[in-house]
PDB file of N, CA and C in Angstrom:
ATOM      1  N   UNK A   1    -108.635 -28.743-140.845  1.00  0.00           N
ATOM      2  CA  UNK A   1    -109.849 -28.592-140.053  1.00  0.00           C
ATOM      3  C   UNK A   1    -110.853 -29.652-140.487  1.00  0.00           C
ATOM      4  N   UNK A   2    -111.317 -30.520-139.543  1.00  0.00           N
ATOM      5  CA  UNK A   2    -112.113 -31.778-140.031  1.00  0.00           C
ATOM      6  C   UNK A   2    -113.216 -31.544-139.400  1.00  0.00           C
ATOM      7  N   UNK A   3    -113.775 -30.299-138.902  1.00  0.00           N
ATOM      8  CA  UNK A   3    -115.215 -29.908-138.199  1.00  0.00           C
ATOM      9  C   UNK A   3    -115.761 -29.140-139.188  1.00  0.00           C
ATOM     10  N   UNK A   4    -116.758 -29.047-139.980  1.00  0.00           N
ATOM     11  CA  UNK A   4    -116.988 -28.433-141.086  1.00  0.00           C
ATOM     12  C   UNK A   4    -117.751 -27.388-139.985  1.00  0.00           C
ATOM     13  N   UNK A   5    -117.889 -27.143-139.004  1.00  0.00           N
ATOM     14  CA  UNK A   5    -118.642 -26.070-138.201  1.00  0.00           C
ATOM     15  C   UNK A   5    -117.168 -24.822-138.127  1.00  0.00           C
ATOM     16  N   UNK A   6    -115.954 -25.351-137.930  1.00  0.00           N
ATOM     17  CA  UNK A   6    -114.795 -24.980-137.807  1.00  0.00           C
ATOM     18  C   UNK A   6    -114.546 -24.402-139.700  1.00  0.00           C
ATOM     19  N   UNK A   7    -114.403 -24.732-140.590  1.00  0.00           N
ATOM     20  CA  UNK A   7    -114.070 -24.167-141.530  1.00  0.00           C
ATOM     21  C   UNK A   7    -115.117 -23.573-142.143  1.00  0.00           C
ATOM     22  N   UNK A   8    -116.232 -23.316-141.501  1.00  0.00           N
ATOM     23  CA  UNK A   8    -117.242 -22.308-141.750  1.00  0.00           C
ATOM     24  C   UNK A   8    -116.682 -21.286-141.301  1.00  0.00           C
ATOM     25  N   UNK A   9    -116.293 -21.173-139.835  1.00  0.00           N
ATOM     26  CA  UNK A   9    -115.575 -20.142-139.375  1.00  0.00           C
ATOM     27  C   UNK A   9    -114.956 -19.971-139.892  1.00  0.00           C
ATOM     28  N   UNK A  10    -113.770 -20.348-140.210  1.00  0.00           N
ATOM     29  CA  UNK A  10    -112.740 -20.024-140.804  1.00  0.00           C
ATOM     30  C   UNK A  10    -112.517 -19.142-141.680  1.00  0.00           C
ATOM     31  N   UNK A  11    -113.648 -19.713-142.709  1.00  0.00           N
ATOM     32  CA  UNK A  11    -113.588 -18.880-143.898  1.00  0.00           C
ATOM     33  C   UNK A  11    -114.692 -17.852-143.963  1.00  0.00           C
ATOM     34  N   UNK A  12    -115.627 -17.519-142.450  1.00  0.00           N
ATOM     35  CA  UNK A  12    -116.015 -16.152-142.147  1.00  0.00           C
ATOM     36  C   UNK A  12    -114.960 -15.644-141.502  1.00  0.00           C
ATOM     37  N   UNK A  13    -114.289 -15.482-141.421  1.00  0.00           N
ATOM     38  CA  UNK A  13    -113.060 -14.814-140.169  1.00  0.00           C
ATOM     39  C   UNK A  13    -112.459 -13.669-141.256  1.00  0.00           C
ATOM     40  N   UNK A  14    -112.300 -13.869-142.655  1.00  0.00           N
ATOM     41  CA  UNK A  14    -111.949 -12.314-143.496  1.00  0.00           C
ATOM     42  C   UNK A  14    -112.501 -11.768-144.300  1.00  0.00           C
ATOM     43  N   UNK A  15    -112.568 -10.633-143.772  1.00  0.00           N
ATOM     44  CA  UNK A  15    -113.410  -9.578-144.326  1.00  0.00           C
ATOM     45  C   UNK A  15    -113.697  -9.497-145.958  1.00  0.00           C
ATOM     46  N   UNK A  16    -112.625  -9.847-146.879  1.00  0.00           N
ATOM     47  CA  UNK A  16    -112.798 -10.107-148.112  1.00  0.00           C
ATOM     48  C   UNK A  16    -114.060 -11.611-148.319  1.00  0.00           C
ATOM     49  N   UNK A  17    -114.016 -12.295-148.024  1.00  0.00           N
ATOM     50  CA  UNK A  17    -114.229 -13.432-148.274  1.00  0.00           C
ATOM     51  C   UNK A  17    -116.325 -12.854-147.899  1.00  0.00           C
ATOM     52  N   UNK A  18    -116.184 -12.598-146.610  1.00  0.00           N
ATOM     53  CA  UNK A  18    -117.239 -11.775-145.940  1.00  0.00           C
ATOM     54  C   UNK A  18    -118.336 -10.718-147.172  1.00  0.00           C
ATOM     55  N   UNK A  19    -117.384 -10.348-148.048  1.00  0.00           N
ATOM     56  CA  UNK A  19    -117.964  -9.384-149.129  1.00  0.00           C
ATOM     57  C   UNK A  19    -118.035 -10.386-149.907  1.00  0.00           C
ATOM     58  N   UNK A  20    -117.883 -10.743-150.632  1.00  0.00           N
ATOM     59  CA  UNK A  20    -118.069 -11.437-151.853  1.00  0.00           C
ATOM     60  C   UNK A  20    -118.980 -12.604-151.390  1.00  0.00           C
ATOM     61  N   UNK A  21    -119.435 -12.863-150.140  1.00  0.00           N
ATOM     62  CA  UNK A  21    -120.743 -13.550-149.617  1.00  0.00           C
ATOM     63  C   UNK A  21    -121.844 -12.607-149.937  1.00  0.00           C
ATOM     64  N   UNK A  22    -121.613 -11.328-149.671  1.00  0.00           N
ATOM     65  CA  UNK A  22    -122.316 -10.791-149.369  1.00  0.00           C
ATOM     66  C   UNK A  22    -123.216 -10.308-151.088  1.00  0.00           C
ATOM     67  N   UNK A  23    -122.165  -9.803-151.815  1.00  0.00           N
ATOM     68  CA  UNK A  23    -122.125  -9.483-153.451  1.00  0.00           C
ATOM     69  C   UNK A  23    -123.262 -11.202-153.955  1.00  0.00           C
ATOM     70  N   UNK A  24    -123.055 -12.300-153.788  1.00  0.00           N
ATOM     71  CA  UNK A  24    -123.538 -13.316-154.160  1.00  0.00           C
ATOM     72  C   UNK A  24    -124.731 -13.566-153.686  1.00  0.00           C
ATOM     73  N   UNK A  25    -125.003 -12.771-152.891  1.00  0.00           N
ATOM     74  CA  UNK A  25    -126.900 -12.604-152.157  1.00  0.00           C
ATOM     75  C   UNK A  25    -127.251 -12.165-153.357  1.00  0.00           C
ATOM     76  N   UNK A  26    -126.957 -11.385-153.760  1.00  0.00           N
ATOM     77  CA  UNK A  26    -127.957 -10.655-155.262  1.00  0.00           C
ATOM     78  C   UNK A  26    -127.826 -11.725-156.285  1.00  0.00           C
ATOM     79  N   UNK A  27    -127.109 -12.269-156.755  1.00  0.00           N
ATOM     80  CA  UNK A  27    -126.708 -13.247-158.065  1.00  0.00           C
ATOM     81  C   UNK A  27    -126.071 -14.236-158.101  1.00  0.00           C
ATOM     82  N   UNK A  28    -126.071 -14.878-159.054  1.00  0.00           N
ATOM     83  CA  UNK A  28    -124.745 -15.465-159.410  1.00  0.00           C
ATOM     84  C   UNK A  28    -123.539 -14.669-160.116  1.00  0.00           C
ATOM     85  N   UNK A  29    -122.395 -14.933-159.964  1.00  0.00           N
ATOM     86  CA  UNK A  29    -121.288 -13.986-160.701  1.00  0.00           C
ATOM     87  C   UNK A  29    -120.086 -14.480-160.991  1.00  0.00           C
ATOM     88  N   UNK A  30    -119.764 -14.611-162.501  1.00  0.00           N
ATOM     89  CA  UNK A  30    -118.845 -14.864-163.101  1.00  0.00           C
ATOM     90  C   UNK A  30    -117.697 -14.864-161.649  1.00  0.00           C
ATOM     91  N   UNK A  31    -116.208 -15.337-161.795  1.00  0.00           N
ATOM     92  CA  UNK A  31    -115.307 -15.197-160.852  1.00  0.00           C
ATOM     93  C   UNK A  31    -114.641 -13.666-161.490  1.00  0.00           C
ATOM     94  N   UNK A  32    -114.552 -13.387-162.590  1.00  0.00           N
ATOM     95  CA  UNK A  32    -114.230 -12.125-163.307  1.00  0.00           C
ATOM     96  C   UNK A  32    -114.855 -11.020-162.445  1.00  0.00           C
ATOM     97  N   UNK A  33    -116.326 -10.937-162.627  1.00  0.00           N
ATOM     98  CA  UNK A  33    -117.095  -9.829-161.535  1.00  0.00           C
ATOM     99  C   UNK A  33    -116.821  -9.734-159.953  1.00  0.00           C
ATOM    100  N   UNK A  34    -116.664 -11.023-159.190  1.00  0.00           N
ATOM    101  CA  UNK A  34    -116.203 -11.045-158.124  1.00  0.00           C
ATOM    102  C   UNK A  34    -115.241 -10.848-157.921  1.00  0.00           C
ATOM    103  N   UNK A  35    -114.333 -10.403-158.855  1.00  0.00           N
ATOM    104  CA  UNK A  35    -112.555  -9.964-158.566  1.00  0.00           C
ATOM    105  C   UNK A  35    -112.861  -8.327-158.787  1.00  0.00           C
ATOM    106  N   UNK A  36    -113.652  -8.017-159.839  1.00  0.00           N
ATOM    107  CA  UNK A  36    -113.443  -6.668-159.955  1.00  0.00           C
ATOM    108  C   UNK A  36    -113.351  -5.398-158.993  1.00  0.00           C
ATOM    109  N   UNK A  37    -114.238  -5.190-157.640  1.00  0.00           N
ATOM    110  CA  UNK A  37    -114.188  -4.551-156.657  1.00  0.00           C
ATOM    111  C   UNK A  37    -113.143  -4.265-155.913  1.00  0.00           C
ATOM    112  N   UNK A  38    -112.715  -5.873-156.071  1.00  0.00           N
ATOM    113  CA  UNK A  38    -111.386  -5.880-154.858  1.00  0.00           C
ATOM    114  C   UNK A  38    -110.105  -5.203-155.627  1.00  0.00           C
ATOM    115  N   UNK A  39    -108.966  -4.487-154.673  1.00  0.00           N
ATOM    116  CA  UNK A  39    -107.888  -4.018-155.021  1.00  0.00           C
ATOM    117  C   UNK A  39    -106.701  -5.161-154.613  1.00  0.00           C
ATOM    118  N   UNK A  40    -107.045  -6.690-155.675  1.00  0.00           N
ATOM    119  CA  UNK A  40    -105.807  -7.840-155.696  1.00  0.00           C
ATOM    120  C   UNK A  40    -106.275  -8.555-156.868  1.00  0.00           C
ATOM    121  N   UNK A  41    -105.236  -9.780-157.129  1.00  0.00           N
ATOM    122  CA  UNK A  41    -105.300  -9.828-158.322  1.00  0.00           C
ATOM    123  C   UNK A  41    -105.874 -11.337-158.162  1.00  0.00           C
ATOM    124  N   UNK A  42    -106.503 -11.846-159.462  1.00  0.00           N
ATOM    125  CA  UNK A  42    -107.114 -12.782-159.585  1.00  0.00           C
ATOM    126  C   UNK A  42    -106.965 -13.710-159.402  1.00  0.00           C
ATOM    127  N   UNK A  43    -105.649 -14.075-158.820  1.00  0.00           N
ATOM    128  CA  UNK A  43    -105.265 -15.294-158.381  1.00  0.00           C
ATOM    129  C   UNK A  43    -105.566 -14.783-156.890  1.00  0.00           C
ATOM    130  N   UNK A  44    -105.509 -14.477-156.024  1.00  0.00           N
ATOM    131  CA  UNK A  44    -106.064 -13.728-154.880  1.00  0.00           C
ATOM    132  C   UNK A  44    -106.980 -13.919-154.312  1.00  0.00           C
ATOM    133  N   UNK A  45    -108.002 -13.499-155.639  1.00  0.00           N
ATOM    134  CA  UNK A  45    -109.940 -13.825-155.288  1.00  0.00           C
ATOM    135  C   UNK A  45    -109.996 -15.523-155.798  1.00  0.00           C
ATOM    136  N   UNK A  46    -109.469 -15.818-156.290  1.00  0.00           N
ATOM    137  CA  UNK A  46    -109.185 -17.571-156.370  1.00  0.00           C
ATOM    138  C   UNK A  46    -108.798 -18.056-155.613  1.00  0.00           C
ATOM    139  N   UNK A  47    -107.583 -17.474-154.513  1.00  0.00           N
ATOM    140  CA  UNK A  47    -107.534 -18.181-153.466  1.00  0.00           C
ATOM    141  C   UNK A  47    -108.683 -18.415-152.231  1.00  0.00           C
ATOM    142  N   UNK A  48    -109.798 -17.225-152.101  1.00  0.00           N
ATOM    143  CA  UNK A  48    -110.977 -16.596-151.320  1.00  0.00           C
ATOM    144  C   UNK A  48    -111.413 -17.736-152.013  1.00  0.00           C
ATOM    145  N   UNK A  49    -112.071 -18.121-152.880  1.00  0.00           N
ATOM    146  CA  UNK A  49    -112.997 -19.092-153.660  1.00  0.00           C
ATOM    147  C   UNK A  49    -112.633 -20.159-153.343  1.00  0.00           C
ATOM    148  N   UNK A  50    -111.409 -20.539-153.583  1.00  0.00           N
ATOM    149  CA  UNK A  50    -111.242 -22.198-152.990  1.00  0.00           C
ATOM    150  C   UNK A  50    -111.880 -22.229-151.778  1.00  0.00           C
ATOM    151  N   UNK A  51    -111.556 -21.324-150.866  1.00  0.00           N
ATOM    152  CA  UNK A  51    -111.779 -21.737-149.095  1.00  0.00           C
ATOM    153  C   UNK A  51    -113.389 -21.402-148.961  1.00  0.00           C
ATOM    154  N   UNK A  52    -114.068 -20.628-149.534  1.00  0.00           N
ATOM    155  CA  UNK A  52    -115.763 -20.724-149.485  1.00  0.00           C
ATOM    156  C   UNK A  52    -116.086 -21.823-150.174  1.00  0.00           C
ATOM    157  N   UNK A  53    -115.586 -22.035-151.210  1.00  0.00           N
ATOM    158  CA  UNK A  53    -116.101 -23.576-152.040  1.00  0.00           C
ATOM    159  C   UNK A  53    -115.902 -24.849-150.519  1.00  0.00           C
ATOM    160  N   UNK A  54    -114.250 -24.467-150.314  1.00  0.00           N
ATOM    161  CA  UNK A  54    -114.378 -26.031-149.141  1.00  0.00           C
ATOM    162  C   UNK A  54    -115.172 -25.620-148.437  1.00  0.00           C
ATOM    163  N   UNK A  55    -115.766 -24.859-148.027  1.00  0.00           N
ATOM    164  CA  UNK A  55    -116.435 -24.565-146.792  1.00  0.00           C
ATOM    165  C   UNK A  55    -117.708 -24.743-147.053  1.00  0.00           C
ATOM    166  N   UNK A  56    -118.000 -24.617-148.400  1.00  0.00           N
ATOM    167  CA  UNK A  56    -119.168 -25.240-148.576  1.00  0.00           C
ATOM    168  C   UNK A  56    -120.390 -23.955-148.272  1.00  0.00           C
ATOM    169  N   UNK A  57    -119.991 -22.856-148.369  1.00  0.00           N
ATOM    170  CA  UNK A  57    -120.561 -21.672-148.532  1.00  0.00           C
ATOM    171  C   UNK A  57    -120.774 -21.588-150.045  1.00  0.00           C
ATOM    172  N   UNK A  58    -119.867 -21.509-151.040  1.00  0.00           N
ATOM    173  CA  UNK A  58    -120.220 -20.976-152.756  1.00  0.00           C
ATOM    174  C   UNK A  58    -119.961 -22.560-153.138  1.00  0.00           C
ATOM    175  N   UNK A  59    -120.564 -22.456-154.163  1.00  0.00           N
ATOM    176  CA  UNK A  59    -120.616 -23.702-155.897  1.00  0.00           C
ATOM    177  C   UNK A  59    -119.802 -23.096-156.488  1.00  0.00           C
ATOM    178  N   UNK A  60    -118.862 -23.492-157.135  1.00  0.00           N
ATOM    179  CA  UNK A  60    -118.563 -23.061-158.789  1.00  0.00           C
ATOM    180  C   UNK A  60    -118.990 -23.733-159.834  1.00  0.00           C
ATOM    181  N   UNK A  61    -119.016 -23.597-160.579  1.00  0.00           N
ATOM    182  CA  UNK A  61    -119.395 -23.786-161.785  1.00  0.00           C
ATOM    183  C   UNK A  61    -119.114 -23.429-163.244  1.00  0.00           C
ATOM    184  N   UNK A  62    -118.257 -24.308-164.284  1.00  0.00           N
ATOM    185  CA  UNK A  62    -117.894 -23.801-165.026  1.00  0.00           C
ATOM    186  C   UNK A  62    -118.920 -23.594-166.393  1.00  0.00           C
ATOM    187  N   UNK A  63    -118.978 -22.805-166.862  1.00  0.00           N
ATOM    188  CA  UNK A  63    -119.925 -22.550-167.795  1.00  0.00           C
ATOM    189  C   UNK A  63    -119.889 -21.754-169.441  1.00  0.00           C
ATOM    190  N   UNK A  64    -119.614 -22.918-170.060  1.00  0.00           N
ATOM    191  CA  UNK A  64    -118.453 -22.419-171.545  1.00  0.00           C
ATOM    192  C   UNK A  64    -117.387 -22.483-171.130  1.00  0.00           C
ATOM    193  N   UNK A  65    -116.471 -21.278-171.325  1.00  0.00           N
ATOM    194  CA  UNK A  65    -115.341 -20.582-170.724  1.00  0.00           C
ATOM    195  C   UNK A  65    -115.487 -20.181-169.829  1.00  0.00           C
ATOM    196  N   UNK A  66    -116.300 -19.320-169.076  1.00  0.00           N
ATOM    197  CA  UNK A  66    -116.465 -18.650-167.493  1.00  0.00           C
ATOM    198  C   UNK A  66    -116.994 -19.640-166.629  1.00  0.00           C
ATOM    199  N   UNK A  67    -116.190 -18.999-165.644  1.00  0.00           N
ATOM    200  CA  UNK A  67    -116.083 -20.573-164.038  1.00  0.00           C
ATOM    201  C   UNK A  67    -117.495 -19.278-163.514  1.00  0.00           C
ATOM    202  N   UNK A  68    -118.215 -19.341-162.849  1.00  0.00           N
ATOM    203  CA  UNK A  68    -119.244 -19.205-161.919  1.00  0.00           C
ATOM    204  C   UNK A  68    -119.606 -19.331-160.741  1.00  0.00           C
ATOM    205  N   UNK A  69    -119.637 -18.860-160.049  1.00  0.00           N
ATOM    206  CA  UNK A  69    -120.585 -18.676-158.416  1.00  0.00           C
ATOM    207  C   UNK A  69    -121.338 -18.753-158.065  1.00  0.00           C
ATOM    208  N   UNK A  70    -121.679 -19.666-157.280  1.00  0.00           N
ATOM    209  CA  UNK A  70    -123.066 -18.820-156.944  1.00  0.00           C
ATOM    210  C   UNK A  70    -123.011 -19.453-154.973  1.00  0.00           C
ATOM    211  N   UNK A  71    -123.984 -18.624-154.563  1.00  0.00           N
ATOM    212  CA  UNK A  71    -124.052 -18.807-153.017  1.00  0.00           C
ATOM    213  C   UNK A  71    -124.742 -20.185-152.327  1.00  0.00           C
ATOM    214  N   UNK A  72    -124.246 -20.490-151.516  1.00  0.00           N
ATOM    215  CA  UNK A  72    -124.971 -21.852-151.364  1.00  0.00           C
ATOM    216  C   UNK A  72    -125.828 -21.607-149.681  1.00  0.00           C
ATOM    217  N   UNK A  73    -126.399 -21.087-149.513  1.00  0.00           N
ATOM    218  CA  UNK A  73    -126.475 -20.764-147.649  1.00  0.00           C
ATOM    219  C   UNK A  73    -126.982 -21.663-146.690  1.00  0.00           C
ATOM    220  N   UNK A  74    -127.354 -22.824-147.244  1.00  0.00           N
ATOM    221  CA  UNK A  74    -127.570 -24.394-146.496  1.00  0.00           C
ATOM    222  C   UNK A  74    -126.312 -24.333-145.722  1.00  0.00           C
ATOM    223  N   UNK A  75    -125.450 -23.737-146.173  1.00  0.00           N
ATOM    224  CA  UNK A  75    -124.346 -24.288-145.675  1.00  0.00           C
ATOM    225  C   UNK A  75    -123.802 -23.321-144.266  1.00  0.00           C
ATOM    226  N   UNK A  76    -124.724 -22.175-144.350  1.00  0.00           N
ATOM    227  CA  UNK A  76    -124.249 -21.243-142.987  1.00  0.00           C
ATOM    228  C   UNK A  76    -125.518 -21.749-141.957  1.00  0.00           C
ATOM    229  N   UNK A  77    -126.518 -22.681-141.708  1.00  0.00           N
ATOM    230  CA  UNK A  77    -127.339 -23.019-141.253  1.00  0.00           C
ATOM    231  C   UNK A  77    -126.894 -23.772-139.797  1.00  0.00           C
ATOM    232  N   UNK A  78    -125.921 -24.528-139.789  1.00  0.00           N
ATOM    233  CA  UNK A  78    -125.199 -25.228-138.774  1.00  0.00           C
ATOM    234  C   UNK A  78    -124.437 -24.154-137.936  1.00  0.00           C
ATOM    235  N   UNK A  79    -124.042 -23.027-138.471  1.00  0.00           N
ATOM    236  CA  UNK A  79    -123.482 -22.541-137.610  1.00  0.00           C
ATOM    237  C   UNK A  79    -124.475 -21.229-137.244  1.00  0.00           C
ATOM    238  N   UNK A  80    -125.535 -20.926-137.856  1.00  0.00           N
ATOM    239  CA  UNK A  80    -126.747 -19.938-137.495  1.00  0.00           C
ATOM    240  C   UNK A  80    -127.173 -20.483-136.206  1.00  0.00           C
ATOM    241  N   UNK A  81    -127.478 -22.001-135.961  1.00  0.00           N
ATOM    242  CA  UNK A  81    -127.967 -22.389-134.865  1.00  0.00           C
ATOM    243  C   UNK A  81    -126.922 -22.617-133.807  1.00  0.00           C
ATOM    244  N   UNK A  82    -125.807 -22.642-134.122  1.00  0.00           N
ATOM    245  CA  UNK A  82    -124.821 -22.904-133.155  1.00  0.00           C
ATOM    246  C   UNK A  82    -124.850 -21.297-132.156  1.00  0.00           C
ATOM    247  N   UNK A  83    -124.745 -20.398-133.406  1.00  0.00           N
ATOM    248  CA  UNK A  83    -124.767 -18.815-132.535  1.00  0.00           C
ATOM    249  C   UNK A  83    -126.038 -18.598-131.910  1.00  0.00           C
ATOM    250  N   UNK A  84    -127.461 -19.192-132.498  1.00  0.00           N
ATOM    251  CA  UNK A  84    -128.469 -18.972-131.722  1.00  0.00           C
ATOM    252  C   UNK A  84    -128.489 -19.539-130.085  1.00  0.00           C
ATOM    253  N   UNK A  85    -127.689 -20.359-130.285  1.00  0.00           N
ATOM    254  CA  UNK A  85    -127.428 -20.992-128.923  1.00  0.00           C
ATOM    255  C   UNK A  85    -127.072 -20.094-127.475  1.00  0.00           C
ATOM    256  N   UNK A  86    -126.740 -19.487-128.166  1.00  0.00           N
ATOM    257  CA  UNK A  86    -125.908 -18.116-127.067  1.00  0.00           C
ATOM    258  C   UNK A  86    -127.194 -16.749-127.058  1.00  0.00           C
ATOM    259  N   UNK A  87    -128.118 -17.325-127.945  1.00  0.00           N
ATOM    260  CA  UNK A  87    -129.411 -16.548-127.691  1.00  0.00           C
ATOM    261  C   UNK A  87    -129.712 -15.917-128.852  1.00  0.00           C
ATOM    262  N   UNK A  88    -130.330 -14.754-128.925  1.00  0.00           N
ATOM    263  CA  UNK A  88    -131.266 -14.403-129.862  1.00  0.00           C
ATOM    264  C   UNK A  88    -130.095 -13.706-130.539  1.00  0.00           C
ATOM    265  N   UNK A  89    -129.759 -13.276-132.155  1.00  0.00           N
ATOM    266  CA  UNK A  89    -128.946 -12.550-132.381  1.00  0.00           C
ATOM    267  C   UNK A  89    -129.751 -11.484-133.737  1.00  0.00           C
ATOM    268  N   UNK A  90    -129.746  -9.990-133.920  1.00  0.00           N
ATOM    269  CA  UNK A  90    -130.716  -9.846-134.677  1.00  0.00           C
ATOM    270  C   UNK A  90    -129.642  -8.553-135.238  1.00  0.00           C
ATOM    271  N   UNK A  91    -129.215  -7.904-136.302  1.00  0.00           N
ATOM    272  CA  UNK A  91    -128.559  -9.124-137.177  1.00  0.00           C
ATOM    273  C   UNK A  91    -127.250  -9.426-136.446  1.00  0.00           C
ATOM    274  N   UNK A  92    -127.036 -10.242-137.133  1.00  0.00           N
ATOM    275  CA  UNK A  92    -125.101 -11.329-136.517  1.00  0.00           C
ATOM    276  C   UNK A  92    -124.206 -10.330-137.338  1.00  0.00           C
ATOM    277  N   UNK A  93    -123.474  -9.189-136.182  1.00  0.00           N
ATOM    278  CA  UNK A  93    -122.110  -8.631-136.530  1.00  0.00           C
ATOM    279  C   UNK A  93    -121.025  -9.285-137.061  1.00  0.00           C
ATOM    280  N   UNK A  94    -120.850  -9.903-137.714  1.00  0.00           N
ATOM    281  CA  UNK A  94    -119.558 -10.834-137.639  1.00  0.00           C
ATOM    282  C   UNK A  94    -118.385 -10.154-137.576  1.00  0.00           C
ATOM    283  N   UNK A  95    -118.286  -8.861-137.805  1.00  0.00           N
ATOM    284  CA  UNK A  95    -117.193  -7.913-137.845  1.00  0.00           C
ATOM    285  C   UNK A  95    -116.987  -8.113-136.158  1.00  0.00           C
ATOM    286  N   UNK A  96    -117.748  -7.812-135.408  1.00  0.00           N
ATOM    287  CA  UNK A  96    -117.605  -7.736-133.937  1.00  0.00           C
ATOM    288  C   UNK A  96    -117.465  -9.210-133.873  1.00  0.00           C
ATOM    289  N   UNK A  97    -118.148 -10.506-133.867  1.00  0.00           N
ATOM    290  CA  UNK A  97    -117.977 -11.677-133.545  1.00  0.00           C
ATOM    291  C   UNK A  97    -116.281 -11.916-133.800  1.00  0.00           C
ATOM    292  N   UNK A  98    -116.008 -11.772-135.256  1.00  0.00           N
ATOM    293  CA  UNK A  98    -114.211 -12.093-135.204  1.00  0.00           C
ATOM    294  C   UNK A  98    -113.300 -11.164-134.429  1.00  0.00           C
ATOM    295  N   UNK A  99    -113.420 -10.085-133.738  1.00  0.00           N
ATOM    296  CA  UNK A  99    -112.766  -9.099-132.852  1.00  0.00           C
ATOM    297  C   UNK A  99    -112.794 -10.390-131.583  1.00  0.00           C
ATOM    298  N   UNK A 100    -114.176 -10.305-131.462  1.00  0.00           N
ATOM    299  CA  UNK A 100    -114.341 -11.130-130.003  1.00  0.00           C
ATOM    300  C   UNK A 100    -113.703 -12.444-129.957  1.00  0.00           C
ATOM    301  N   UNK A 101    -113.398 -12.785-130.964  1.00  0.00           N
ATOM    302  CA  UNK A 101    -112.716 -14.471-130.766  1.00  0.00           C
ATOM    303  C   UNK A 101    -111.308 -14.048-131.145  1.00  0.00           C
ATOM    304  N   UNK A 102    -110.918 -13.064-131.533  1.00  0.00           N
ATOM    305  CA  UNK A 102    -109.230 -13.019-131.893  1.00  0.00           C
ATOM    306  C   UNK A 102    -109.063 -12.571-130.362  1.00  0.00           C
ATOM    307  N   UNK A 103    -109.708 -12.059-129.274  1.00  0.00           N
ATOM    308  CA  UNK A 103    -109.623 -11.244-127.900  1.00  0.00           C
ATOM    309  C   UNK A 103    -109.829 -12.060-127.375  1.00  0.00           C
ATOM    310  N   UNK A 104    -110.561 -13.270-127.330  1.00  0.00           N
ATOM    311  CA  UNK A 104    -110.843 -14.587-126.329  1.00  0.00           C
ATOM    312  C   UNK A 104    -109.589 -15.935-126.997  1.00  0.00           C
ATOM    313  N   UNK A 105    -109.126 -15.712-128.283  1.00  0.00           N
ATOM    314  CA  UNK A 105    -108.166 -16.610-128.367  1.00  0.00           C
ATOM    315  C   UNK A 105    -106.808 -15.782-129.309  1.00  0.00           C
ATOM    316  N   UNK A 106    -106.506 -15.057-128.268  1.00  0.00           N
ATOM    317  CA  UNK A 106    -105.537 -14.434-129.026  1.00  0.00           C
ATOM    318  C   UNK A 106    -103.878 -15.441-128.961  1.00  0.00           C
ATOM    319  N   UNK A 107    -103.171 -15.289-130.010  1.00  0.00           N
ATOM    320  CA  UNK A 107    -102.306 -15.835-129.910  1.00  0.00           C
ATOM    321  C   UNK A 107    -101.384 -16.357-128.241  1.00  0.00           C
ATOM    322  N   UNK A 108    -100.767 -15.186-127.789  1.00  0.00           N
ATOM    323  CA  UNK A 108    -100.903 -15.622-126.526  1.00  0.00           C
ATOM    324  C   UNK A 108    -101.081 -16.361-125.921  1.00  0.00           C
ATOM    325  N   UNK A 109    -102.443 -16.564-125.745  1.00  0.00           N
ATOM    326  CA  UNK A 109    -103.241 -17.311-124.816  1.00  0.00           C
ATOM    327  C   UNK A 109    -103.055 -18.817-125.351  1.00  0.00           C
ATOM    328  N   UNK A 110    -102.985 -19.219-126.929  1.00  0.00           N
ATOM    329  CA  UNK A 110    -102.829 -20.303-127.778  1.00  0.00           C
ATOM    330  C   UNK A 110    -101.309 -20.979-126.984  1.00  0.00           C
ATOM    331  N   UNK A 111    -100.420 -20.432-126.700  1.00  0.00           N
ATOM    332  CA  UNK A 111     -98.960 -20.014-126.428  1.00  0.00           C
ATOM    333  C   UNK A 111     -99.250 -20.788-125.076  1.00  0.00           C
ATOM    334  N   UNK A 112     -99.775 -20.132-124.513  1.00  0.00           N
ATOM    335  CA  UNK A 112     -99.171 -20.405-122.752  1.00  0.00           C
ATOM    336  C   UNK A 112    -100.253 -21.805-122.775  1.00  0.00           C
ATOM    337  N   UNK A 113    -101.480 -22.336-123.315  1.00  0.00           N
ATOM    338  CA  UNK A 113    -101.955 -23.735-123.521  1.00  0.00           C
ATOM    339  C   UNK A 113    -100.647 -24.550-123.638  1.00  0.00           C
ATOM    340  N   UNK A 114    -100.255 -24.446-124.669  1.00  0.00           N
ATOM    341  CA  UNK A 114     -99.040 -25.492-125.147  1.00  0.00           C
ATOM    342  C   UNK A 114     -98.031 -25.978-123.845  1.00  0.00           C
TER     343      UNK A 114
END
């Protein structure tokens, strides 16, 4: 994906990834704390971290021994105005927004393009 508006999406599109945005509004947090909630294993929430890091949503940061997080939200700004475009949104479901784009581009439909 070479549209960084596109791997913003991207890496809002799962619900895990979605929480641990959300957990990083309050703080910064070790990658240790950001694994703890979830029921997978730490290579798992490392894979979630790479794709918000490319996306340019979280920083890491290593610090001593512990790697670090923290939220970056400059980076959801391009696509805040892209959705404002479609009008006023107060707050942005994204739970409903990714329903609505897996239903407007469902595989299928990807299928019969080709």
């Amino acid at each position: 994906m070479s549209d960084p508006l596109d791997t913003v999406f991207a890496a809002l599109a799962d619900p895990t990834r979605r929480s641990i945005l959300a957990m990083l509004l309050e703080d910064d947090m070790a990658v240790t704390d950001v694994a703890e909630p979830f029921d997978m294993s730490l290579a798992a929430i490392s894979k979630h971290l790479v794709i918000l890091t490319r996306a340019g949503l979280i920083a890491q940061e290593k610090r001593g021994r512990v790697k670090w997080c923290k939220l970056e939200p400059g980076a959801m700004k391009a696509a805040s105005v892209w959705m404002q475009g479609f009008g006023q949104f107060e707050p942005v479901n994204l739970d409903a927004f990714e329903r609505f784009l897996e239903a407007e581009f469902s595989p299928e439909d990807r299928n019969r393009e080709e």
